[in-house]
Protein backbone atom coordinates (compact mmCIF):
# COMPACT_ATOMS: atom_id res chain seq x y z
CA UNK A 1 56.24 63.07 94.14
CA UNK A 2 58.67 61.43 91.81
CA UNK A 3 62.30 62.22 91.08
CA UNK A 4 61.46 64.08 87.88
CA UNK A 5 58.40 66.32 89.80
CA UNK A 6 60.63 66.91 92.62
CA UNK A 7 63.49 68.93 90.41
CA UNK A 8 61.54 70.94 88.50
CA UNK A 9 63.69 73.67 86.78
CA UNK A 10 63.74 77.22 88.09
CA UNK A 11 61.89 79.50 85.95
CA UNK A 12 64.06 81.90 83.81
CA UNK A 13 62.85 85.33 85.51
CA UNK A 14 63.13 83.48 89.00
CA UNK A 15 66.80 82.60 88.66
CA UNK A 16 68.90 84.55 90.35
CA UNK A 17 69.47 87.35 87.56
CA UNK A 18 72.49 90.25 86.29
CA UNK A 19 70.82 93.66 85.33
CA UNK A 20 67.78 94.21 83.24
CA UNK A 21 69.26 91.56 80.40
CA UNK A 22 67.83 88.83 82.86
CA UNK A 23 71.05 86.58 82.46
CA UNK A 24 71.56 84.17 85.34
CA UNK A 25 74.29 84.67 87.58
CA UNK A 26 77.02 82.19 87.81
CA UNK A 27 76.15 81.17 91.17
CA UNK A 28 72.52 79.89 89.64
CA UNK A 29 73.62 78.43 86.91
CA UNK A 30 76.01 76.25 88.32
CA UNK A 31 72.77 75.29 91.17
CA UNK A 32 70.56 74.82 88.38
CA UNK A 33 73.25 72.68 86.57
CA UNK A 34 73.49 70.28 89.22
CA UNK A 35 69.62 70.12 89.17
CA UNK A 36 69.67 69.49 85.50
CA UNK A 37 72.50 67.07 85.19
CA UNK A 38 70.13 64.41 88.00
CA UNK A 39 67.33 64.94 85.89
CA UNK A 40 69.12 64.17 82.99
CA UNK A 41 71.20 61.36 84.48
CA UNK A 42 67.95 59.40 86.42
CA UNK A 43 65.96 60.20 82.50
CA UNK A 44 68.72 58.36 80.75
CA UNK A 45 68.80 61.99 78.34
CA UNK A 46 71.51 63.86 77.40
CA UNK A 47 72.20 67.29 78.70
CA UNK A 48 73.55 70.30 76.70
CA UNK A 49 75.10 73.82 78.36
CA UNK A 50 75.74 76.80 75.98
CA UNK A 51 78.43 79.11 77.55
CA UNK A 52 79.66 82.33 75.92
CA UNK A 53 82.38 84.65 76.05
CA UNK A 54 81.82 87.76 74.59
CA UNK A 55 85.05 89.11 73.18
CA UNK A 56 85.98 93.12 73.62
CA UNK A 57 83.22 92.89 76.58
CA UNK A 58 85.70 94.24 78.32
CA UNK A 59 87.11 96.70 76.16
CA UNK A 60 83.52 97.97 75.55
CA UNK A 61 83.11 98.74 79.60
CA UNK A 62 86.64 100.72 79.70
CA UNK A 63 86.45 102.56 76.52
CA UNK A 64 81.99 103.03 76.64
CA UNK A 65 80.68 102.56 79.93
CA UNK A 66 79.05 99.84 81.72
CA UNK A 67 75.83 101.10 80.27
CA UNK A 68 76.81 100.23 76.71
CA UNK A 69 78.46 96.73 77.77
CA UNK A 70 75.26 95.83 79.55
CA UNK A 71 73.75 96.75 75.97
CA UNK A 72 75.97 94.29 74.13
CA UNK A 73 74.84 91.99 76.74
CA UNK A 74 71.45 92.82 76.47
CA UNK A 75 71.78 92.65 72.18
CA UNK A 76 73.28 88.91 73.02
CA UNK A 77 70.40 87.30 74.66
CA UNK A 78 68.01 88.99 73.20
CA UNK A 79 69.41 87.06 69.59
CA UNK A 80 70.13 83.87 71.52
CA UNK A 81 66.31 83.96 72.53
């Protein structure tokens, strides 16, 4: 087993996930980061990270519901996939 077998990445759906949207959790992403980043560093490769904020999130939840913010979530990935 090599360095590059031995960190494989964790599968989307296994990841540790928020709601039915199947966003990672903080918490994963910044274990899975630290995975990444080794790979990347032992490869020689660079390494990207996307982060969002999604403005009025909050403004949805108060005004809407959490239903309908998990929605815009929801609408967010499913256009970044």
């Amino acid at each position: 087993m090599n360095a590059h077998s031995a960190a494989r990445p964790i599968p989307f759906q296994a990841a540790v996930c928020l709601h039915a949207h199947g966003l990672t959790t903080r918490r994963a992403l910044e274990e899975q980061f630290e995975i990444e980043a080794a790979r990347a560093s032992l490869a020689g490769t660079p390494l990207s990270l996307l982060l969002l904020d999604l403005d009025s999130l909050k403004a949805i939840n108060d005004q809407r519901g959490h239903g309908a913010g998990d929605s815009a979530v929801a609408a967010t990935a499913s256009a970044l996939r």
